[in-house]
N, C-alpha and C. Protein backbone atom coordinates (compact mmCIF):
# COMPACT_ATOMS: atom_id res chain seq x y z
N UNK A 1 -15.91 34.34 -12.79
CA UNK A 1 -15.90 32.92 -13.09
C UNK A 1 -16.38 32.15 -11.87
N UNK A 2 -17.18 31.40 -12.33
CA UNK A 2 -17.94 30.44 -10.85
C UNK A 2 -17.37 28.82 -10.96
N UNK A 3 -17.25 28.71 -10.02
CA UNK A 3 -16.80 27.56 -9.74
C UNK A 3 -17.75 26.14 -9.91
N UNK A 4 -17.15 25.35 -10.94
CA UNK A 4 -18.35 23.78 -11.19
C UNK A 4 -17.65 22.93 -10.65
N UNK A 5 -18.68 21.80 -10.79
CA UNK A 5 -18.48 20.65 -10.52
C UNK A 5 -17.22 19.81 -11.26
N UNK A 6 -16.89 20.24 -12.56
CA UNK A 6 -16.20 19.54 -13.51
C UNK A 6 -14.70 20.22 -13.35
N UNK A 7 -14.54 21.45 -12.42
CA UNK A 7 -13.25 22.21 -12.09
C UNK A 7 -12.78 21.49 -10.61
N UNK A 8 -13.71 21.17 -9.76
CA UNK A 8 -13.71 20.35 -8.68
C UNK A 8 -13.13 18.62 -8.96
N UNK A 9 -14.14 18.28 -9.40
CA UNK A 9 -13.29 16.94 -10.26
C UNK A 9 -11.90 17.14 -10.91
N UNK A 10 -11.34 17.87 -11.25
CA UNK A 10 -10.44 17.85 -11.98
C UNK A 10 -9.36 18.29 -11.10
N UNK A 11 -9.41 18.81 -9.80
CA UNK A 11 -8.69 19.08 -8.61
C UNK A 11 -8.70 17.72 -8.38
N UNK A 12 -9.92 16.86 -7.60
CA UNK A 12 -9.88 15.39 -7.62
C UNK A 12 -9.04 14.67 -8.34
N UNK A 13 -8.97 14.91 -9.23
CA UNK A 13 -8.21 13.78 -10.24
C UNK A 13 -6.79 13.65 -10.12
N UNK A 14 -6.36 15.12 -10.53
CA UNK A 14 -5.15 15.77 -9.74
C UNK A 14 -4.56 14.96 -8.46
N UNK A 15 -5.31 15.05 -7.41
CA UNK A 15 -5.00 14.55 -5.79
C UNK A 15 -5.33 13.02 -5.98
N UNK A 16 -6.15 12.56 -7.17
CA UNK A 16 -5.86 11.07 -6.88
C UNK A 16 -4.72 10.53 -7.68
N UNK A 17 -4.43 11.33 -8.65
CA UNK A 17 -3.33 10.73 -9.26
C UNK A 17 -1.77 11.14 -8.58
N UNK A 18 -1.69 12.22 -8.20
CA UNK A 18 -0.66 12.45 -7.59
C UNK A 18 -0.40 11.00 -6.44
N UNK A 19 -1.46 10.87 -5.41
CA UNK A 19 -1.70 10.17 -4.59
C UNK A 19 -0.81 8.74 -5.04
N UNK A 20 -1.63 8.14 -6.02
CA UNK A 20 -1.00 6.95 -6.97
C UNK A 20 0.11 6.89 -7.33
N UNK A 21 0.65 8.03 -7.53
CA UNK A 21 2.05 7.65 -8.17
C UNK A 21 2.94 7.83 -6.96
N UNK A 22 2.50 8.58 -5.76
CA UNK A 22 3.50 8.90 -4.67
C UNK A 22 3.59 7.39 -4.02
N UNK A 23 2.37 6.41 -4.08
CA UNK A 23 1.86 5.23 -3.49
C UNK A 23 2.95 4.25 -4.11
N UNK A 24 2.74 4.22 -5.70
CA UNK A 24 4.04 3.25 -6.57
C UNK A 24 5.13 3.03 -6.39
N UNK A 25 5.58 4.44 -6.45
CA UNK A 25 6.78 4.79 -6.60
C UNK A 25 8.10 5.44 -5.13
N UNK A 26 6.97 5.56 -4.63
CA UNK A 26 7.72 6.06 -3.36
C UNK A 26 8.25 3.98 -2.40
N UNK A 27 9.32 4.72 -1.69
CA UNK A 27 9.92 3.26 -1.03
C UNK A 27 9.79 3.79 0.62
N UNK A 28 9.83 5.09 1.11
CA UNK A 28 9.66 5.69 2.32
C UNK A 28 8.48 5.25 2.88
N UNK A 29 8.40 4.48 4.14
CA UNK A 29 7.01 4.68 4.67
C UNK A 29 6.36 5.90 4.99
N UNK A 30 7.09 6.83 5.34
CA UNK A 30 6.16 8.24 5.39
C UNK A 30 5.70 8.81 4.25
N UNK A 31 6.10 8.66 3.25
CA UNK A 31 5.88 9.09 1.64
C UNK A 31 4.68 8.33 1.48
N UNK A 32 4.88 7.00 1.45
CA UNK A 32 3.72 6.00 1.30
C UNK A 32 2.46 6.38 1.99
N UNK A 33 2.81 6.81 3.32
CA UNK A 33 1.18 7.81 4.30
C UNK A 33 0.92 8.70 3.57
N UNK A 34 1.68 9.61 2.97
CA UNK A 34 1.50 10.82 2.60
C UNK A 34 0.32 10.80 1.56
N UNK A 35 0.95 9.36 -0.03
CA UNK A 35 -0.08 9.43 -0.96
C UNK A 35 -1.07 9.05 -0.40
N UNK A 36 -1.04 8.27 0.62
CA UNK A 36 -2.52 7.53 1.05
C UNK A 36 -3.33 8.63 1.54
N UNK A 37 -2.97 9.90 2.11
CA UNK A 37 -4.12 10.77 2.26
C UNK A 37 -3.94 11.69 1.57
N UNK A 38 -3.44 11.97 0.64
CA UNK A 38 -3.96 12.44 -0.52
C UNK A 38 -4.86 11.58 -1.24
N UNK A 39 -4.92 10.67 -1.37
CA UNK A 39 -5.61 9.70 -2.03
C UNK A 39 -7.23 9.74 -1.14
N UNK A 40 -6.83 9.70 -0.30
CA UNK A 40 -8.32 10.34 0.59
C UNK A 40 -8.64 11.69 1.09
N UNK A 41 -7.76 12.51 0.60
CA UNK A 41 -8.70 14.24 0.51
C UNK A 41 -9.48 13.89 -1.10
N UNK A 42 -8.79 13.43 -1.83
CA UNK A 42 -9.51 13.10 -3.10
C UNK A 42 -10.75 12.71 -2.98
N UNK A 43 -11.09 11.71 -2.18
CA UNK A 43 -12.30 11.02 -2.06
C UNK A 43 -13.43 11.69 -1.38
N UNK A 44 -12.25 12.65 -0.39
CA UNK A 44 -13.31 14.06 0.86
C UNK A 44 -13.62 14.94 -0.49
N UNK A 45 -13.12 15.14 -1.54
CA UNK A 45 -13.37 16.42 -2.02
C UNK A 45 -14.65 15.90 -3.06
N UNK A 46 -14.57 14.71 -3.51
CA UNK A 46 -15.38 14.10 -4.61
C UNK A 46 -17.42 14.24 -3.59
N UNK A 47 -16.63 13.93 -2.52
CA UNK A 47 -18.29 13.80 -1.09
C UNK A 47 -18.76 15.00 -1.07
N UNK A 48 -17.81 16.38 -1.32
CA UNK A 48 -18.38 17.44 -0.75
C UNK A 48 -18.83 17.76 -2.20
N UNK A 49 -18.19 17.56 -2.94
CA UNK A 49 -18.63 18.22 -4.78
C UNK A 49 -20.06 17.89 -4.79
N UNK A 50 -20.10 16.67 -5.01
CA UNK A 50 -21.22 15.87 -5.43
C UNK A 50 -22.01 16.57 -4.31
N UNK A 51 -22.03 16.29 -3.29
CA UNK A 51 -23.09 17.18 -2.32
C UNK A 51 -23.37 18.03 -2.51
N UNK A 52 -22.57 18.94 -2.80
CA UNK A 52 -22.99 20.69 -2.88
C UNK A 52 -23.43 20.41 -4.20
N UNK A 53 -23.83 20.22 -5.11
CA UNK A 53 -23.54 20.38 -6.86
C UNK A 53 -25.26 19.44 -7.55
N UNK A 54 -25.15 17.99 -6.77
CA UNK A 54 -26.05 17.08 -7.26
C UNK A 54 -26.96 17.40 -5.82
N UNK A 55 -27.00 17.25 -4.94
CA UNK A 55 -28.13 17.07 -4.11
C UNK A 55 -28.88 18.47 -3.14
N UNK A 56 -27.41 19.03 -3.01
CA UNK A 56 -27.56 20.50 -2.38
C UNK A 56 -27.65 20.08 -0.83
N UNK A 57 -27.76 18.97 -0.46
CA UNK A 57 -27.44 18.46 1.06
C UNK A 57 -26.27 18.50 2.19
N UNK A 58 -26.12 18.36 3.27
CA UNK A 58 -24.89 18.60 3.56
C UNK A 58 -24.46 16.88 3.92
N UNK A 59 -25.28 16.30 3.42
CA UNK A 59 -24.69 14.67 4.11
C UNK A 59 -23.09 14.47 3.13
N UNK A 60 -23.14 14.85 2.62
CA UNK A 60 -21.57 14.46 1.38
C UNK A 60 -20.52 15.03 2.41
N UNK A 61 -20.72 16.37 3.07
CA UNK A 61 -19.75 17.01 4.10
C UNK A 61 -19.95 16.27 5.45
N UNK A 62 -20.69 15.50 6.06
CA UNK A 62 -20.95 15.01 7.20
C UNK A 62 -19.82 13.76 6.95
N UNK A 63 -20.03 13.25 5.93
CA UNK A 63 -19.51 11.87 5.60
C UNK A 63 -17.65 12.37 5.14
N UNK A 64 -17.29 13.31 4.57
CA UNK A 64 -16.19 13.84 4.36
C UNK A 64 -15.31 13.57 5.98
N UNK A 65 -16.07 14.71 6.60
CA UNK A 65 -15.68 14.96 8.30
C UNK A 65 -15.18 13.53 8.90
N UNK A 66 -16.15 12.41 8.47
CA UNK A 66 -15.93 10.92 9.45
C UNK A 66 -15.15 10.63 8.53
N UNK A 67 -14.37 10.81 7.15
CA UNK A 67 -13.33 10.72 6.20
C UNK A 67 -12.04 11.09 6.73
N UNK A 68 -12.33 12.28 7.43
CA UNK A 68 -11.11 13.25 7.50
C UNK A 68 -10.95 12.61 9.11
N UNK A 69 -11.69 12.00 9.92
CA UNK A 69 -11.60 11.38 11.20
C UNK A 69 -10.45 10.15 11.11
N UNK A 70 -10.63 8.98 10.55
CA UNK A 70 -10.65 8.23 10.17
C UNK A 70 -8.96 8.09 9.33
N UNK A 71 -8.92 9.46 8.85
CA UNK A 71 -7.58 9.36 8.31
C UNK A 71 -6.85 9.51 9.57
N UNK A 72 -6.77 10.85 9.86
CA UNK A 72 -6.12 11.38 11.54
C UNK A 72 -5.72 9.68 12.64
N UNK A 73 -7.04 9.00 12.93
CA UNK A 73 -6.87 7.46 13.43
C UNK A 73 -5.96 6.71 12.68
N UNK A 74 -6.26 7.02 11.40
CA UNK A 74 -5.00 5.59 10.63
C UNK A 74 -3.45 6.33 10.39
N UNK A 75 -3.38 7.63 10.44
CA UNK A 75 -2.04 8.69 10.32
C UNK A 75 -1.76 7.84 11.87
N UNK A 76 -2.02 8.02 12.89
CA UNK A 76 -1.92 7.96 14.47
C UNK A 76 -1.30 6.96 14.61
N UNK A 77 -1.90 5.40 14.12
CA UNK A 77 -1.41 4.26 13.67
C UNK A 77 -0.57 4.08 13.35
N UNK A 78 -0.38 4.28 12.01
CA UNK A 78 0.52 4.23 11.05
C UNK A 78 1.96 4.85 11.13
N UNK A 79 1.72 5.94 11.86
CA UNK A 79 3.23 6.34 12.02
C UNK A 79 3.54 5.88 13.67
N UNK A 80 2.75 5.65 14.53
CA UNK A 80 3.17 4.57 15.61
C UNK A 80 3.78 3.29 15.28
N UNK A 81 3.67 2.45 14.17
CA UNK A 81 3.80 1.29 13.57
C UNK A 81 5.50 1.85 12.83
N UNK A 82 5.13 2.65 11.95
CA UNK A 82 6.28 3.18 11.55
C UNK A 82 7.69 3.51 12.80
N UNK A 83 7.31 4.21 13.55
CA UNK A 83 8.52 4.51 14.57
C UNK A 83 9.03 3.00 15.03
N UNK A 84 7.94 2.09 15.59
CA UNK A 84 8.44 0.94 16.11
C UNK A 84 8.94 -0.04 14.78
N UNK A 85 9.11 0.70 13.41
CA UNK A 85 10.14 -0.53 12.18
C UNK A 85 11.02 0.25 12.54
N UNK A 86 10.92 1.92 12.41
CA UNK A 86 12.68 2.28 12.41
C UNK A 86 13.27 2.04 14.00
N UNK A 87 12.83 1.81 14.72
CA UNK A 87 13.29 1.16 16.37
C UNK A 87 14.30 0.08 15.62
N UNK A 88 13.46 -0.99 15.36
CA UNK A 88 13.66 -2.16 14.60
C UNK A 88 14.89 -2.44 14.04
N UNK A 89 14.33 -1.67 12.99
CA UNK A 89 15.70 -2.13 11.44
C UNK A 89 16.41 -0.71 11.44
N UNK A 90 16.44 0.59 12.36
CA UNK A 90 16.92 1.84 11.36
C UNK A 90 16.76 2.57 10.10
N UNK A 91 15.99 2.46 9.92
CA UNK A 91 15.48 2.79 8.18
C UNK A 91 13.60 2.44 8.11
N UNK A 92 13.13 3.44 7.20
CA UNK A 92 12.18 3.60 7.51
C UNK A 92 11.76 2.90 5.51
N UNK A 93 13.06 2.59 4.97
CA UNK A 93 12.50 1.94 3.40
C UNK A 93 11.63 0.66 3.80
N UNK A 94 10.75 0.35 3.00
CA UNK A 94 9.44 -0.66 2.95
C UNK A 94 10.72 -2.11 2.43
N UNK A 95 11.28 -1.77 1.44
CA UNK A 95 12.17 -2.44 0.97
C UNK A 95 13.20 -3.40 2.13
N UNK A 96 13.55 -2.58 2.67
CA UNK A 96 14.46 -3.33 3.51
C UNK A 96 13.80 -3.65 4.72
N UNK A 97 12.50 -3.88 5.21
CA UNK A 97 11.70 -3.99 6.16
C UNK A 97 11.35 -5.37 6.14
N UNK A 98 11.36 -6.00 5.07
CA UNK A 98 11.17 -7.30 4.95
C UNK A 98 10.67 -8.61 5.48
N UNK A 99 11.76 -8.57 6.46
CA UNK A 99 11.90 -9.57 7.86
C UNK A 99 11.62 -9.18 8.66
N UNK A 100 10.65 -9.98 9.82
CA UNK A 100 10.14 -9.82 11.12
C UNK A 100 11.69 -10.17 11.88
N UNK A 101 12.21 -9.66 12.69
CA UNK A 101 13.04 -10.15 14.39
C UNK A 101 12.14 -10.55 15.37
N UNK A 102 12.88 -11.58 15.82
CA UNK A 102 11.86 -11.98 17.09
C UNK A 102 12.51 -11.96 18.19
């Protein structure tokens, strides 16, 4: 059995929907990072499909790579930002984060 484009997508779909509902439904800021890059391996995997499948180029994987960069920078961020709410308030829920202290 060989592997298509339409078995690839459907991994995609998978990782974007998972992504979405972890995004909704989750109240954890680390949960909330979590769907967000799932939500963008989805988008790395859709660059490399289509590349390998429609063009046969490697630019879909070049552009994945500055994908997969890009997350790593906003993970780096994001949970720097995160440590300094639970400094903050103790709790890392979005919910109870609410209010700025000054």
């Amino acid at each position: 059995m060989t592997i298509t484009i339409s078995h690839l997508l459907v991994v995609s779909i998978v990782l974007l929907a998972s992504g979405l509902y972890c995004v909704i439904t989750r109240k954890n800021a680390v949960a909330l990072l979590m769907g967000i890059e799932l939500i963008l391996n989805a988008a790395n995997l859709n660059l490399v499909a289509f590349s390998r499948f429609v063009t046969g180029d490697i630019d879909g994987q070049v552009f994945a790579l500055f994908g997969i960069l890009l997350a790593a920078a906003e993970t780096v961020v994001a949970l720097a930002i995160v440590l300094q709410v639970f400094r903050a308030f103790d709790t890392v829920d979005v919910d109870r984060t609410d209010k700025l202290r000054g």
